[in-house]
C-alpha atoms as a PDB file:
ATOM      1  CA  UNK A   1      74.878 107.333 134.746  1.00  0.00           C
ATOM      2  CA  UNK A   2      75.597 108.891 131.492  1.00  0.00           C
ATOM      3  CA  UNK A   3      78.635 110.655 132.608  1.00  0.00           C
ATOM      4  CA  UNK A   4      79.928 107.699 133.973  1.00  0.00           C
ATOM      5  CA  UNK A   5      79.563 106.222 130.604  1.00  0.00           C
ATOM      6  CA  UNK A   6      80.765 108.762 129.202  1.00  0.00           C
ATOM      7  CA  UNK A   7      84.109 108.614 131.661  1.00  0.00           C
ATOM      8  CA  UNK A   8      84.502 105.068 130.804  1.00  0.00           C
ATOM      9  CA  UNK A   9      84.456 105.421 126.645  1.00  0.00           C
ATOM     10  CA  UNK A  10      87.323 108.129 127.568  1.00  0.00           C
ATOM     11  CA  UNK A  11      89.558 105.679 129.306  1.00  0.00           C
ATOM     12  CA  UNK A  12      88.924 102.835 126.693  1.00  0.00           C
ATOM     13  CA  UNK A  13      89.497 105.508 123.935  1.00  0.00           C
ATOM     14  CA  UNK A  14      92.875 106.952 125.808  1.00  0.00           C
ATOM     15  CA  UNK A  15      94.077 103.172 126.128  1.00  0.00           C
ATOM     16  CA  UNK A  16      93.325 102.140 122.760  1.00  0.00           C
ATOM     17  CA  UNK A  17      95.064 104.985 121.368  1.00  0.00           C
ATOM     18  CA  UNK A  18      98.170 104.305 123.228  1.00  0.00           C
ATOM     19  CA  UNK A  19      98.162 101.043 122.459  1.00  0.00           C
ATOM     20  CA  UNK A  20      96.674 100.745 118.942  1.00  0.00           C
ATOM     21  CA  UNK A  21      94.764 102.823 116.621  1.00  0.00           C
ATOM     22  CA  UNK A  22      93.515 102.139 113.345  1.00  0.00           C
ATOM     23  CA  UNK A  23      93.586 105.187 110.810  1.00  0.00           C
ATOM     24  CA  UNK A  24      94.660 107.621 113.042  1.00  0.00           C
ATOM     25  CA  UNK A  25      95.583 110.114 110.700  1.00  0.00           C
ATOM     26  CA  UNK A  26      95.910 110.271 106.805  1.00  0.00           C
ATOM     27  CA  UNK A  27      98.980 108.843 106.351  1.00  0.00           C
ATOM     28  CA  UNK A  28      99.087 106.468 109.262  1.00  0.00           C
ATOM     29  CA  UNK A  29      97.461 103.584 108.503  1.00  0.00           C
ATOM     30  CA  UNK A  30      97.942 101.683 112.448  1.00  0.00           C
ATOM     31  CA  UNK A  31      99.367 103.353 115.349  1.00  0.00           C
ATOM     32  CA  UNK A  32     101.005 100.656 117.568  1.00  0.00           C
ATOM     33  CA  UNK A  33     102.265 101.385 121.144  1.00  0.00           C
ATOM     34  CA  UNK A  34     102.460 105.416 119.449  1.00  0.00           C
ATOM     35  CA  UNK A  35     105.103 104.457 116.512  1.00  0.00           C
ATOM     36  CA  UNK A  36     102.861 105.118 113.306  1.00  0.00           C
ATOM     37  CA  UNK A  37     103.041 102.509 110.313  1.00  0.00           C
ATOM     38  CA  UNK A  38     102.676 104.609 107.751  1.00  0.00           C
ATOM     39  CA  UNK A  39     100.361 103.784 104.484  1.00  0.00           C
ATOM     40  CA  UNK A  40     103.891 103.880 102.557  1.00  0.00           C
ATOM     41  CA  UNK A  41     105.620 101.284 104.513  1.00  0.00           C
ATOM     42  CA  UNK A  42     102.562  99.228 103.585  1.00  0.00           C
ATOM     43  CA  UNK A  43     102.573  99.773 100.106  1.00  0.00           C
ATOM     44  CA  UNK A  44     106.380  99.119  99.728  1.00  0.00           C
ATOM     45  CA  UNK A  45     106.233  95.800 101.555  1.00  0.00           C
ATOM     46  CA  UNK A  46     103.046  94.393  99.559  1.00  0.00           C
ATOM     47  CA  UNK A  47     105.047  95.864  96.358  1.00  0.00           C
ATOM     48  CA  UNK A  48     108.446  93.903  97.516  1.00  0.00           C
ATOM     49  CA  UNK A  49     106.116  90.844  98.552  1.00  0.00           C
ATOM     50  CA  UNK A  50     104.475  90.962  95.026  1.00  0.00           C
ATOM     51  CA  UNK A  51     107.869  90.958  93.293  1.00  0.00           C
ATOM     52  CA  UNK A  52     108.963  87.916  95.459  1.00  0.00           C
ATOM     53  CA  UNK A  53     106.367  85.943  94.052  1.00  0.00           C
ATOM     54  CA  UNK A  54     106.368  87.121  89.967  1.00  0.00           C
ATOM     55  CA  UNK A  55     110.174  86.868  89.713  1.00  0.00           C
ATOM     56  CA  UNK A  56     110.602  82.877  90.209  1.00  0.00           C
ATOM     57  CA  UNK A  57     107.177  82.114  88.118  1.00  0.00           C
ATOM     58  CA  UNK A  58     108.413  84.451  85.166  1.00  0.00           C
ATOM     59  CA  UNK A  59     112.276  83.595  84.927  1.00  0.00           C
ATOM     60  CA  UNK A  60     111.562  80.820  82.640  1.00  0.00           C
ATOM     61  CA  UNK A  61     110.538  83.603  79.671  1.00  0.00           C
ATOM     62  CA  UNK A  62     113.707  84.216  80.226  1.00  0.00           C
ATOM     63  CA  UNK A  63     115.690  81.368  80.659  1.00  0.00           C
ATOM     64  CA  UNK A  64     116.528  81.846  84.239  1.00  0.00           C
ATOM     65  CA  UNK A  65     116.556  79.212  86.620  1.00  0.00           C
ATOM     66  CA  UNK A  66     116.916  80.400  90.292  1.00  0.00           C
ATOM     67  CA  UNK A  67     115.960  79.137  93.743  1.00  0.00           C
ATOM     68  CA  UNK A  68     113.823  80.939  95.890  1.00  0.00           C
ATOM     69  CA  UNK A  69     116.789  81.974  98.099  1.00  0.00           C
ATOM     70  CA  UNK A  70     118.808  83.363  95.167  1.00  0.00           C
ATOM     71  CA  UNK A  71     115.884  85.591  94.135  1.00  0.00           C
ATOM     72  CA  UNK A  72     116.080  86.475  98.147  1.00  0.00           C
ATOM     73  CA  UNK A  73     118.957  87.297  97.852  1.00  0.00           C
ATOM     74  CA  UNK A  74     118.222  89.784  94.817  1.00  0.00           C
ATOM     75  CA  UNK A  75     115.614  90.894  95.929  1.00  0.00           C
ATOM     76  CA  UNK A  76     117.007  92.126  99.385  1.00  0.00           C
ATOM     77  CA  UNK A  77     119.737  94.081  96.936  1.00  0.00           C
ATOM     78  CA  UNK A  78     117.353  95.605  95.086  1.00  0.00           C
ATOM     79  CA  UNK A  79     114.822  96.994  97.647  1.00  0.00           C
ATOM     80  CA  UNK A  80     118.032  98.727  98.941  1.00  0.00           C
ATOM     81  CA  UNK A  81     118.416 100.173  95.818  1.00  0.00           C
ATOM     82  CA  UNK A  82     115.574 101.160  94.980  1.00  0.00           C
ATOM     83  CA  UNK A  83     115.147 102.745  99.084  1.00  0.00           C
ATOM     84  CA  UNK A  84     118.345 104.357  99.359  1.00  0.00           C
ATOM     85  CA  UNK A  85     118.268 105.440  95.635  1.00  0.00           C
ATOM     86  CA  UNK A  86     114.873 106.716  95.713  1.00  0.00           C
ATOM     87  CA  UNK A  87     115.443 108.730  98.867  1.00  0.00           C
ATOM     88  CA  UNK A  88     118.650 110.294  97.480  1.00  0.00           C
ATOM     89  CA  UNK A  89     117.305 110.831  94.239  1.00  0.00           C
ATOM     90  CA  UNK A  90     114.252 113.146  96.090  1.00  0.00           C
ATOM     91  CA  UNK A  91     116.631 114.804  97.904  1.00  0.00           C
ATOM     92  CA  UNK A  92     119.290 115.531  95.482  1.00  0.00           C
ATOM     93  CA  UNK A  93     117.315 115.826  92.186  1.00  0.00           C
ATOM     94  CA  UNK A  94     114.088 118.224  93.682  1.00  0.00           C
ATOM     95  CA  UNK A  95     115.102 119.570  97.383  1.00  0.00           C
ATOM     96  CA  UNK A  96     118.768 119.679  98.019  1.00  0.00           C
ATOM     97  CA  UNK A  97     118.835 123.130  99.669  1.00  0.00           C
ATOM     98  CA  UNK A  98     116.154 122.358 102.258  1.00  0.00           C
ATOM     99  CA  UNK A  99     117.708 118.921 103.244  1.00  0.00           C
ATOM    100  CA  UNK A 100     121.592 120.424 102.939  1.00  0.00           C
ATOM    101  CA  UNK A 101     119.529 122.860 106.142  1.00  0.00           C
ATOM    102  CA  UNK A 102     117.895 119.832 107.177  1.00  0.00           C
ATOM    103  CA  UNK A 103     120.501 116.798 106.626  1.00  0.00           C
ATOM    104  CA  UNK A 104     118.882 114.424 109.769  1.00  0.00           C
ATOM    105  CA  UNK A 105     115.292 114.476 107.583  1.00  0.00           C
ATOM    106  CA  UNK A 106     117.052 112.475 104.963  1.00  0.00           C
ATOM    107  CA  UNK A 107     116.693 109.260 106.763  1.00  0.00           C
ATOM    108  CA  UNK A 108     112.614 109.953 107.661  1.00  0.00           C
ATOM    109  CA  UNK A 109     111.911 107.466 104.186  1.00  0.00           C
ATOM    110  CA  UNK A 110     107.896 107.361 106.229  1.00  0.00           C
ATOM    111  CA  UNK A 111     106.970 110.494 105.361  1.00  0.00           C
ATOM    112  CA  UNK A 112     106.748 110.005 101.991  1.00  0.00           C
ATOM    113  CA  UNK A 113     109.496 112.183  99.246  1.00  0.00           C
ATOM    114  CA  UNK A 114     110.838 109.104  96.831  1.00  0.00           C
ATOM    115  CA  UNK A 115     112.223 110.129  93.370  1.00  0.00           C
ATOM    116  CA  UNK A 116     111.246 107.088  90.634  1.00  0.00           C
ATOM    117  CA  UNK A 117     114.233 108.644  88.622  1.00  0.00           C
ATOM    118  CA  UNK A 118     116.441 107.907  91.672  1.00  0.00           C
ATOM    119  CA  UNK A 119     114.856 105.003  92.580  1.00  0.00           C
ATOM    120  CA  UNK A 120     115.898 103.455  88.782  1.00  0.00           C
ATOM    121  CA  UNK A 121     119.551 104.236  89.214  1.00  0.00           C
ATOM    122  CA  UNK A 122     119.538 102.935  92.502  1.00  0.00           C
ATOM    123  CA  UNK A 123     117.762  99.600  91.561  1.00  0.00           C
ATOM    124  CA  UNK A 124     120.066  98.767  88.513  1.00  0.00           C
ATOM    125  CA  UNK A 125     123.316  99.514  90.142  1.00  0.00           C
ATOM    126  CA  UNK A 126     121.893  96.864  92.783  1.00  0.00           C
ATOM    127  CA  UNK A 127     120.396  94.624  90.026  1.00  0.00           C
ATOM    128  CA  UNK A 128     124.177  94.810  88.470  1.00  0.00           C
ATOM    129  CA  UNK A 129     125.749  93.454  91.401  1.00  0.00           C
ATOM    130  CA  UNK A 130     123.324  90.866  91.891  1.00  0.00           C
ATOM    131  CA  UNK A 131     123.330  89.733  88.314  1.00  0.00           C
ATOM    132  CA  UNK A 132     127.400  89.294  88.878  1.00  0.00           C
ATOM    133  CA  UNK A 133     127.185  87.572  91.827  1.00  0.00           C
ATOM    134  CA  UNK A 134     124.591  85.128  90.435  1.00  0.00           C
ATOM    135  CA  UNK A 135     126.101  84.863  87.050  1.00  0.00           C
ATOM    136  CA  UNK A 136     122.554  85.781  85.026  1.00  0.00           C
ATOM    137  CA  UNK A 137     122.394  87.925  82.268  1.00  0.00           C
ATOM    138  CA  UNK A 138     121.822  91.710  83.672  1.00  0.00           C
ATOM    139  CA  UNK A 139     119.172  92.532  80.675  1.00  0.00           C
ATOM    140  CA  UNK A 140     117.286  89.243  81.672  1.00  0.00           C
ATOM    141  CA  UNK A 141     116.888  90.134  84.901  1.00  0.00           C
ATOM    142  CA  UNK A 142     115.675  93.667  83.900  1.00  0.00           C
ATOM    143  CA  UNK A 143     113.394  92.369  81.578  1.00  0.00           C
ATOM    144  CA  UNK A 144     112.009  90.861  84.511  1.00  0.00           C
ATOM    145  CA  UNK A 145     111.783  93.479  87.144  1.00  0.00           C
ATOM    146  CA  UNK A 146     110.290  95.619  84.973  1.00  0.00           C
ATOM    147  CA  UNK A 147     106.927  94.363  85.816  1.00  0.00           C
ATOM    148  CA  UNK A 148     106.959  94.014  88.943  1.00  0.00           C
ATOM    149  CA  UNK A 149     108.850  97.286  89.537  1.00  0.00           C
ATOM    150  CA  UNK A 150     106.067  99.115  86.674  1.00  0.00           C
ATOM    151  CA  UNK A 151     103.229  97.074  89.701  1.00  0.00           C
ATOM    152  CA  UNK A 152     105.443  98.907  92.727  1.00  0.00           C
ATOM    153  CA  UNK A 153     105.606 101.921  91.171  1.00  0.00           C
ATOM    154  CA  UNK A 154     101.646 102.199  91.134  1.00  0.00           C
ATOM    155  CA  UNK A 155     101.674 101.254  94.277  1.00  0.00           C
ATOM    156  CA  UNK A 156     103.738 103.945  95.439  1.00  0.00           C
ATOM    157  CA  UNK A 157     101.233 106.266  93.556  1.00  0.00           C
ATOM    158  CA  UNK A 158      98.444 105.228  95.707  1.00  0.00           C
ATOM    159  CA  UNK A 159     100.104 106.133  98.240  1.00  0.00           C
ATOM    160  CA  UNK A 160     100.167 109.306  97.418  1.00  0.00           C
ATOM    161  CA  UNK A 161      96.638 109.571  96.603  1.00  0.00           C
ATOM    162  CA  UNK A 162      96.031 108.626 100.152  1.00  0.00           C
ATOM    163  CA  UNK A 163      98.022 111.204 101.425  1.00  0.00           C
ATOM    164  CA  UNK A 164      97.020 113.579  98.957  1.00  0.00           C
ATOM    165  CA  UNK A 165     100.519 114.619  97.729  1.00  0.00           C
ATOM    166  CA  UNK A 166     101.660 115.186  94.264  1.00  0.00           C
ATOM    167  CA  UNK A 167      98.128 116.449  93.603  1.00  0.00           C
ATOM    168  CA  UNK A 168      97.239 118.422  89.949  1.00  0.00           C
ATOM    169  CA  UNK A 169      96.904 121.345  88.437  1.00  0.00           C
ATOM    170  CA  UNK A 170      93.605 123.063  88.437  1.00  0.00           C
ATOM    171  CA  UNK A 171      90.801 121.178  86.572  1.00  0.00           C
ATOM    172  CA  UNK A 172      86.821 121.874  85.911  1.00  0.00           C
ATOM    173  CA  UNK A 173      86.577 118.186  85.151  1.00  0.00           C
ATOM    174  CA  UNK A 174      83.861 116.183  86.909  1.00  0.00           C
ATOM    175  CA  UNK A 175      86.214 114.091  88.549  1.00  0.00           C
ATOM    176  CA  UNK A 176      88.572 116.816  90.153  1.00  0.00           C
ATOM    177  CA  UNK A 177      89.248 116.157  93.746  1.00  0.00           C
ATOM    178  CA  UNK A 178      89.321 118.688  96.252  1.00  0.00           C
ATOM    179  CA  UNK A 179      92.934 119.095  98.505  1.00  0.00           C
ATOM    180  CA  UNK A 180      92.297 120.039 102.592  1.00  0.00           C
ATOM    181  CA  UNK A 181      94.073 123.655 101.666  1.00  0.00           C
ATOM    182  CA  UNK A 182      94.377 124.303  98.214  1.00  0.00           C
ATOM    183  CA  UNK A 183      92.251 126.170  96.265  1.00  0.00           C
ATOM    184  CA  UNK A 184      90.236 124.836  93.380  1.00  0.00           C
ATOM    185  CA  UNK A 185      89.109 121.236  92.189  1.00  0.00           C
ATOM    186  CA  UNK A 186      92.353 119.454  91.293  1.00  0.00           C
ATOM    187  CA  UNK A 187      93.390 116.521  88.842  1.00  0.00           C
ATOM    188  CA  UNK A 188      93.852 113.757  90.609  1.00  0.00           C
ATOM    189  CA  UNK A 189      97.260 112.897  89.050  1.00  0.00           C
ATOM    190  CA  UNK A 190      98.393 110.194  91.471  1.00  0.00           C
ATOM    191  CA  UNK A 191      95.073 107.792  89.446  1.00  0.00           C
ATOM    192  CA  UNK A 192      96.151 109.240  86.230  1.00  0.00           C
ATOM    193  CA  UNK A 193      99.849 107.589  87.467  1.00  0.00           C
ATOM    194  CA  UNK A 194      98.661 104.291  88.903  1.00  0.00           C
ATOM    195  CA  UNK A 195      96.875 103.664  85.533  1.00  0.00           C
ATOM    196  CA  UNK A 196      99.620 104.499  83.742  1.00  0.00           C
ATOM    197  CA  UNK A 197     102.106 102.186  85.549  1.00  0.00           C
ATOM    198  CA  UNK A 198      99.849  99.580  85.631  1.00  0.00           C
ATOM    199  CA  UNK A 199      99.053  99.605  81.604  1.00  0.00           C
ATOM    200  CA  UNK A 200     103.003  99.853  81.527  1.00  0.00           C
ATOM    201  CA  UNK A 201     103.511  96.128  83.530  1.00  0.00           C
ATOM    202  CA  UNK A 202     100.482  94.514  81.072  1.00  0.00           C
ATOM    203  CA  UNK A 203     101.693  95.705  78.178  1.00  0.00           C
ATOM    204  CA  UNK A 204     105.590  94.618  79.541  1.00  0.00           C
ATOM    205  CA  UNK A 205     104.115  91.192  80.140  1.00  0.00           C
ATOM    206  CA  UNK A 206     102.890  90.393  76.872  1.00  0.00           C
ATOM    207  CA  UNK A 207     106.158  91.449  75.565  1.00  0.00           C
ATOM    208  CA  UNK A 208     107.703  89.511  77.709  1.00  0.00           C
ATOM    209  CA  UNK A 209     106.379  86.664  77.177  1.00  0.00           C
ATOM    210  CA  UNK A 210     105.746  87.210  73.070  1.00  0.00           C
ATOM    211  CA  UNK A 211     110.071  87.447  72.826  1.00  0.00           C
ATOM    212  CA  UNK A 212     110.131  84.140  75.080  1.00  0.00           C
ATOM    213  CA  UNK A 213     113.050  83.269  72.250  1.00  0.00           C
ATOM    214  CA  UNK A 214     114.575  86.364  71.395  1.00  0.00           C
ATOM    215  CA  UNK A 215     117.827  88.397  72.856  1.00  0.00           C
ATOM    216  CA  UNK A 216     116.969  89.744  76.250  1.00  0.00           C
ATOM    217  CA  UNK A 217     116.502  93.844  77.032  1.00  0.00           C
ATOM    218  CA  UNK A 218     113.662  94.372  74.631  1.00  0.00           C
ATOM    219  CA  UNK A 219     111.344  94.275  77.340  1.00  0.00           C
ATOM    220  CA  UNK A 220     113.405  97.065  79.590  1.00  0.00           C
ATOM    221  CA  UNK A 221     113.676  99.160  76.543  1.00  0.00           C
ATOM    222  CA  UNK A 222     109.514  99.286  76.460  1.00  0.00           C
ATOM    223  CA  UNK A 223     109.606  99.925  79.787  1.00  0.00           C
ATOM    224  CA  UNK A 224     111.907 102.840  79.500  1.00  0.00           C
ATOM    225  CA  UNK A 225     110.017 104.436  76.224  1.00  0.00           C
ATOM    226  CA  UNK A 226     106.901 103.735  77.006  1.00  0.00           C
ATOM    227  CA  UNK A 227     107.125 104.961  81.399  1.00  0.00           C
ATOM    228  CA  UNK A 228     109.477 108.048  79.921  1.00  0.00           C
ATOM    229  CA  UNK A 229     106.855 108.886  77.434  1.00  0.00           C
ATOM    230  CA  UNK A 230     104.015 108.635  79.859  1.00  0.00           C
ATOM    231  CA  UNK A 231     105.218 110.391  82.514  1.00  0.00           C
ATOM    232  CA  UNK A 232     106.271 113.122  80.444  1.00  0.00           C
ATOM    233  CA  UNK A 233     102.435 113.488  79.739  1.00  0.00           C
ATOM    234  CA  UNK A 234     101.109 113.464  82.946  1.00  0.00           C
ATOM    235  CA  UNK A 235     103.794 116.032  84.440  1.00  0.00           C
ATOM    236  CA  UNK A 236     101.606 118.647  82.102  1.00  0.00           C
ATOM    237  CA  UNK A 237      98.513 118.250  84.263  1.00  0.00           C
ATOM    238  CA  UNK A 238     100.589 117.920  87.948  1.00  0.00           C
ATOM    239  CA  UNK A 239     101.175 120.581  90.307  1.00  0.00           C
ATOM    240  CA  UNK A 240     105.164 121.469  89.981  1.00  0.00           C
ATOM    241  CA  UNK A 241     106.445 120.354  93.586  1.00  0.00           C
ATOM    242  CA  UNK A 242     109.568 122.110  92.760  1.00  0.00           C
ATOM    243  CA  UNK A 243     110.765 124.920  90.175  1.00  0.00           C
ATOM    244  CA  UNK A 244     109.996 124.964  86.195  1.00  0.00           C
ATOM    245  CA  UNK A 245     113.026 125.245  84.618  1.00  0.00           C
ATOM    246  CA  UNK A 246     113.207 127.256  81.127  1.00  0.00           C
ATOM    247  CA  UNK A 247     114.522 127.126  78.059  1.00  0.00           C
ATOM    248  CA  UNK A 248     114.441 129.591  75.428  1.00  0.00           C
ATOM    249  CA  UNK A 249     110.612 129.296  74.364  1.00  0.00           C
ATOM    250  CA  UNK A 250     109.290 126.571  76.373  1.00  0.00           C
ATOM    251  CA  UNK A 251     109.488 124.961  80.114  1.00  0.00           C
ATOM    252  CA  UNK A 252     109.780 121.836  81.839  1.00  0.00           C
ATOM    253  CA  UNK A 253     109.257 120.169  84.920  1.00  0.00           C
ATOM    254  CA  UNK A 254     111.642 118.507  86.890  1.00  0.00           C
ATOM    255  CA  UNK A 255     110.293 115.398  86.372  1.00  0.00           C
ATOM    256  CA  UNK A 256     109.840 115.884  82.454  1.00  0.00           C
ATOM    257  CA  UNK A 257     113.895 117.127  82.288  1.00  0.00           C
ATOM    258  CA  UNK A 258     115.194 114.140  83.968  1.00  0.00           C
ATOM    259  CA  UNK A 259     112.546 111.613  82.077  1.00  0.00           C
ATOM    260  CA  UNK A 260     114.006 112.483  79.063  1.00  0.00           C
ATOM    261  CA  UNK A 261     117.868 110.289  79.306  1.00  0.00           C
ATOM    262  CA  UNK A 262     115.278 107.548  80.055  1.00  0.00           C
ATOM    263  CA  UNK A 263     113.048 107.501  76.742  1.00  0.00           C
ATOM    264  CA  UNK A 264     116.491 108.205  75.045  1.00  0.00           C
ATOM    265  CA  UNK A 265     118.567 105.196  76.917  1.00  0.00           C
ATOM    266  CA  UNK A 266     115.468 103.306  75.805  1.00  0.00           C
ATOM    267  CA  UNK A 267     115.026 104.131  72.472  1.00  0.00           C
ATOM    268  CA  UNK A 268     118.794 103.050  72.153  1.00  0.00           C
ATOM    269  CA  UNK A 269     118.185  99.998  73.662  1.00  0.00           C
ATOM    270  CA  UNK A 270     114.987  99.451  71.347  1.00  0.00           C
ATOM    271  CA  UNK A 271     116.611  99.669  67.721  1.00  0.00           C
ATOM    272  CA  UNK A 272     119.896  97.491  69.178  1.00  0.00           C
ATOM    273  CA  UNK A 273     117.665  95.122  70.666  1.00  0.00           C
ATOM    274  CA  UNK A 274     115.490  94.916  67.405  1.00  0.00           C
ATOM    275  CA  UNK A 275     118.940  94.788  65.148  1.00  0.00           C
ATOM    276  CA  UNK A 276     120.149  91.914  66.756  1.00  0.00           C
ATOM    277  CA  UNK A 277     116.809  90.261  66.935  1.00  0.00           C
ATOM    278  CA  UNK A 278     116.138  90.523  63.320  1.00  0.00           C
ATOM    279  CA  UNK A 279     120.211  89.135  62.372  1.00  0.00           C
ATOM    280  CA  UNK A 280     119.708  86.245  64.537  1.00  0.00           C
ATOM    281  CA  UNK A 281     115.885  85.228  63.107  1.00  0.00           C
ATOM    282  CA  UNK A 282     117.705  85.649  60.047  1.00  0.00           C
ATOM    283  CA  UNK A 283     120.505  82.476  61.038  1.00  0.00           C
END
């Protein structure tokens, strides 16, 4: 009777896997008919879906005034930029000689390797074109994504907690976290991250919304200063997933090297935006 039992569980377990399966590994969240939806497809679309719904309720801070189906329409542009620019960035910024051996793994985007840096360029070239087409101002519109892209970006960083990527360096702190194959307790970097982005998008919405009258592109210069800044930080305490790079009496990460055009671009951006500010309060 038991092993009858037993035979039956089998054949229930054997369909449900092979038809669906919650958590079936780490970084698959639901196997469905044995294609895996990852935890990162997940966490992109609830990012995109959160942006959908910020973007028409905060225009008016900045003067915009677009339907539903125009911010669509952006939006569509700029999750391919920040997709196709994030996935190029990864691969052409930390690992070009493995995918130049492995060119076909450039298109797996579901198992995880994004680049924020490329993810930027790739959003504002598509944020560019958008703001053309729909005759806004392209700072307004940046001042906008900022915080929902600052929300998506921590977002992304849970992701890799769940998958336990992008771990840290070695820690004796009470809240290390141990990695399946790595020796020592571990800083777990990826919190460290989503706190950071997520103090990044508060303090970008009181900005926001304090410089309701002001020239736009103050609020994606605090964006740029204070996530360059930031991330520079946390890079000391993260595992480098690719080589230091040296120079003369001190090194850097990847990530720290190609932070730094973004505190700089933003810092530019800051004392223009405040210059112009302070000559029109003065009108």
């Amino acid at each position: 009777m038991i092993d009858n039992r037993q035979s039956e569980n089998r054949q229930y377990i054997g369909y449900t896997d092979s038809v669906i399966s919650f958590f079936p590994s780490r970084e698959v969240a639901v196997s469905l008919f044995g294609f895996g939806i990852h935890w990162y497809g997940i966490l992109y679309i609830v990012a995109f879906l959160i942006a959908f719904l910020l973007l028409p309720r905060l225009q008016g801070e900045r003067g915009l005034a677009l339907l539903r189906d125009d911010w669509s329409a952006v939006l569509t542009s700029g999750i391919l930029g920040v997709l196709i620019g994030g996935r190029l960035g990864y691969v052409l910024f930390y690992h070009p000689v493995y995918f130049a051996l492995h060119p076909l793994e450039i298109a797996f985007v579901w198992k995880g390797g994004m680049s924020s840096h490329g993810g930027f360029l790739g959003v504002g070239i598509a944020f560019l074109l958008a703001a053309r087409k729909h005759r806004i101002p392209f700072l307004a519109l940046l001042d906008l994504a900022v915080i929902p892209g600052a929300i998506g970006l921590a977002l992304g960083r849970v992701g890799n907690f769940i998958n336990l990527e992008l771990y840290g360096t070695v820690t004796t702190l009470p809240w290390g976290i141990t990695i399946s194959g790595v020796e020592g307790l571990r800083h777990p970097v990826q919190l460290y991250a989503v706190a950071k982005d997520l103090l990044i998008a508060v303090i970008c919405l009181w900005h926001l919304r304090r410089t309701r009258n002001l020239r736009p592109g103050g609020t994606f210069a605090v964006f740029l200063m204070l996530y360059g800044f930031l991330r520079f930080l946390v890079e000391f305490v993260r595992e480098p997933d690719s080589p230091l790079l040296s120079f003369s009496s001190f090194t850097l990460t990847c990530g720290q090297l190609y932070t730094l055009p973004f505190m700089l671009i933003g810092m530019i951006l800051w004392v223009r935006w405040r210059r112009e500010s302070l000559l029109r309060a003065r009108e």
